[in-house]
N, C-alpha and C. Protein backbone atom coordinates (compact mmCIF):
# COMPACT_ATOMS: atom_id res chain seq x y z
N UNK A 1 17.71 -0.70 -2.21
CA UNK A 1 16.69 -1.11 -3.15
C UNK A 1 15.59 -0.05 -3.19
N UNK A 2 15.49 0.52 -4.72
CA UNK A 2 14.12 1.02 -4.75
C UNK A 2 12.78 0.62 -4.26
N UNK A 3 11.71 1.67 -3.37
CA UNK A 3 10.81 0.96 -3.22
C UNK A 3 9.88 1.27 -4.53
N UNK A 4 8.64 0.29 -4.32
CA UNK A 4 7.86 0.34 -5.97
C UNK A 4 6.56 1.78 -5.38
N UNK A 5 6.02 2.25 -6.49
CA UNK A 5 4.87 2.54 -5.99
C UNK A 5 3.67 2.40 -5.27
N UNK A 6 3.69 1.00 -5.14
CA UNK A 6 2.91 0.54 -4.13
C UNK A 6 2.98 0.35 -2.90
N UNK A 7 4.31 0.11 -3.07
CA UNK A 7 4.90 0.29 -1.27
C UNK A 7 4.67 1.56 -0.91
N UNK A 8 4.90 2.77 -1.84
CA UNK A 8 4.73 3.90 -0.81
C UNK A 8 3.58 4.44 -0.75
N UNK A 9 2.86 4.65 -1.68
CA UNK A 9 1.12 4.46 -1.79
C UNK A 9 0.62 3.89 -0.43
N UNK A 10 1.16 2.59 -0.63
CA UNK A 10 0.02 1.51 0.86
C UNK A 10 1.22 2.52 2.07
N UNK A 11 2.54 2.79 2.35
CA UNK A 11 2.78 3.29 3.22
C UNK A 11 2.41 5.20 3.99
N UNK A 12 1.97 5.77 2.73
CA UNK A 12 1.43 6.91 2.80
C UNK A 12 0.20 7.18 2.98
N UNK A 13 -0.71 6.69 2.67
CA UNK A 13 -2.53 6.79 2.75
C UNK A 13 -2.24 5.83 3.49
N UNK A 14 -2.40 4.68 3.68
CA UNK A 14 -3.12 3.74 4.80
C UNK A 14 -2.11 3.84 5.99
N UNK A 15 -0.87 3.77 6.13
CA UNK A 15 -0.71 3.72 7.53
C UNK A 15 -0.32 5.39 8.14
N UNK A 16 0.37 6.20 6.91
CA UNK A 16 0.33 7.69 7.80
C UNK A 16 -0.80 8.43 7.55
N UNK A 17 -1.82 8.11 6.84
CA UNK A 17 -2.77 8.82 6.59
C UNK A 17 -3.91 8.31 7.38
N UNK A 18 -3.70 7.18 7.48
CA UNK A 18 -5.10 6.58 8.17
C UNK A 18 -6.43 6.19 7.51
N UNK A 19 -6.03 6.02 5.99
CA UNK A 19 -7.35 5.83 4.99
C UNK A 19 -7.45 4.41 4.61
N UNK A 20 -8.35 3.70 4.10
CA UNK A 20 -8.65 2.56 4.01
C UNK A 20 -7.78 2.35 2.64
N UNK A 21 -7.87 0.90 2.38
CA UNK A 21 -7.35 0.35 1.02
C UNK A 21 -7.55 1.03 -0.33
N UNK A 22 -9.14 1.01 -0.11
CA UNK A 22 -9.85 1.69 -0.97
C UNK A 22 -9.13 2.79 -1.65
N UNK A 23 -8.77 3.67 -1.00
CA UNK A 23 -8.28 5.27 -1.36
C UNK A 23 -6.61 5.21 -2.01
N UNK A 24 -6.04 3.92 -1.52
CA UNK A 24 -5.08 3.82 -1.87
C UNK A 24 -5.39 3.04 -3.28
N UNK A 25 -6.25 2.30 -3.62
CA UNK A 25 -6.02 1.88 -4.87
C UNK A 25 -6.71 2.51 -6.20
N UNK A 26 -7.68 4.02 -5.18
CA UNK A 26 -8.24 4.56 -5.93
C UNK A 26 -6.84 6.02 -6.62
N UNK A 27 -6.23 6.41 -5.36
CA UNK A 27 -4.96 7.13 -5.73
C UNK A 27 -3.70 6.61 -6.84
N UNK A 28 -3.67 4.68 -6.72
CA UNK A 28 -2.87 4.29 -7.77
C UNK A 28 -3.47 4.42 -9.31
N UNK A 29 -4.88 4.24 -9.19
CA UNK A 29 -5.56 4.15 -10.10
C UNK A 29 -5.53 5.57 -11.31
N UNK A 30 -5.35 6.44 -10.38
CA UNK A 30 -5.85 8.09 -10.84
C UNK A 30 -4.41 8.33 -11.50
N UNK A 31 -3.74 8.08 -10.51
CA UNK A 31 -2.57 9.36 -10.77
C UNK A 31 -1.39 8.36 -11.44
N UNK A 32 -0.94 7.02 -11.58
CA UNK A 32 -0.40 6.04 -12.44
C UNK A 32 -0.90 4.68 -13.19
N UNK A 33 -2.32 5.38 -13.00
CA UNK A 33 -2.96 4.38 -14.39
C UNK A 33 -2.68 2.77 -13.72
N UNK A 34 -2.10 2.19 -12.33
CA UNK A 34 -2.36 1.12 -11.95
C UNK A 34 -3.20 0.47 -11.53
N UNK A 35 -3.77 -0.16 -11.97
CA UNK A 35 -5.35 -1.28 -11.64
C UNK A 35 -4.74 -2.32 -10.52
N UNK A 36 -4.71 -2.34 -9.43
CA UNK A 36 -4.60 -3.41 -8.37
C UNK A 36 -5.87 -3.09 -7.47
N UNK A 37 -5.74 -5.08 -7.88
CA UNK A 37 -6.93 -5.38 -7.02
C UNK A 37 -7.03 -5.40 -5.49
N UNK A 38 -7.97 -5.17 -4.87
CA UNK A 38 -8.44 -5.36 -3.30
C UNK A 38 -7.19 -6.27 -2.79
N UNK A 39 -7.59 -7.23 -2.89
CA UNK A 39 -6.97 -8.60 -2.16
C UNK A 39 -5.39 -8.43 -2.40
N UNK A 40 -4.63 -7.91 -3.21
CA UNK A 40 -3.17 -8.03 -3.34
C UNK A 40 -2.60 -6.55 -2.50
N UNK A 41 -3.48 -5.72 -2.86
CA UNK A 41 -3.20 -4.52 -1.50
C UNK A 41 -3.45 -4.94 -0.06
N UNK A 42 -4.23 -5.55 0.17
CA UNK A 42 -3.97 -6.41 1.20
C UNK A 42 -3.30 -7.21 1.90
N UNK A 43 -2.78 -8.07 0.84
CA UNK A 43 -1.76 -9.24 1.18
C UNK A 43 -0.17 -8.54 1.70
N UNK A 44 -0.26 -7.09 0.07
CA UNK A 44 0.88 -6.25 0.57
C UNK A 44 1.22 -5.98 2.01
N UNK A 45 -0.18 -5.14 2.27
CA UNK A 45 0.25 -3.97 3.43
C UNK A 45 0.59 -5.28 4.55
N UNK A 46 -0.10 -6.54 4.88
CA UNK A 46 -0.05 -7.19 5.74
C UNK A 46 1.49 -8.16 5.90
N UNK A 47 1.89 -7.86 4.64
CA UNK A 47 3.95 -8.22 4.57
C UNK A 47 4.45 -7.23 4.80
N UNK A 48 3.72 -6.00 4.69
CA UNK A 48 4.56 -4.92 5.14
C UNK A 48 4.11 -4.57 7.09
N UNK A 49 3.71 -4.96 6.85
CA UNK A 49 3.62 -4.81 8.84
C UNK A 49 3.84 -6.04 9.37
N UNK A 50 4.10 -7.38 8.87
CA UNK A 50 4.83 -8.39 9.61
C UNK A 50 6.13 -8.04 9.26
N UNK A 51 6.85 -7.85 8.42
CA UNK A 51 8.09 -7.36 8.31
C UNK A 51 8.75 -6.12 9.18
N UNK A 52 7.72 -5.26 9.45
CA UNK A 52 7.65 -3.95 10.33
C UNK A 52 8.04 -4.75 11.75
N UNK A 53 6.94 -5.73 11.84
CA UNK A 53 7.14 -6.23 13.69
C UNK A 53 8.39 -6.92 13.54
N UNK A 54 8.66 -7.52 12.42
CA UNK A 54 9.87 -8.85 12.26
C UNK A 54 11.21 -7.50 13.01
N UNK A 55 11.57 -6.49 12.30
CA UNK A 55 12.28 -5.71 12.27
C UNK A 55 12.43 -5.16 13.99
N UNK A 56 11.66 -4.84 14.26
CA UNK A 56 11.32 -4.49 15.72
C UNK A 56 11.55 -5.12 16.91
């Protein structure tokens, strides 16, 4: 399965980069014209690291 842009966005700046939400939704914003809000980048990254531990 393809991942979407947001998965790799929230997986590139916030967890290998070490930058806040912020930068990631300011990078979706810039460079593919996607408007996501605070709270759903959030909800993301936090299914993506219970799924991370689930896996583990």
């Amino acid at each position: 399965m393809d991942r979407g842009l947001i998965t790799i966005a929230l997986q590139e700046i916030v967890l290998r980069d070490g930058k806040d939400l912020q930068e990631a939704q300011q990078y979706l914003r810039m460079k593919y014209r996607i408007d996501v809000e605070h709270e759903v980048l959030k909800r993301r990254l936090e299914k993506m690291l219970q799924t991370e531990k689930a896996v583990a």
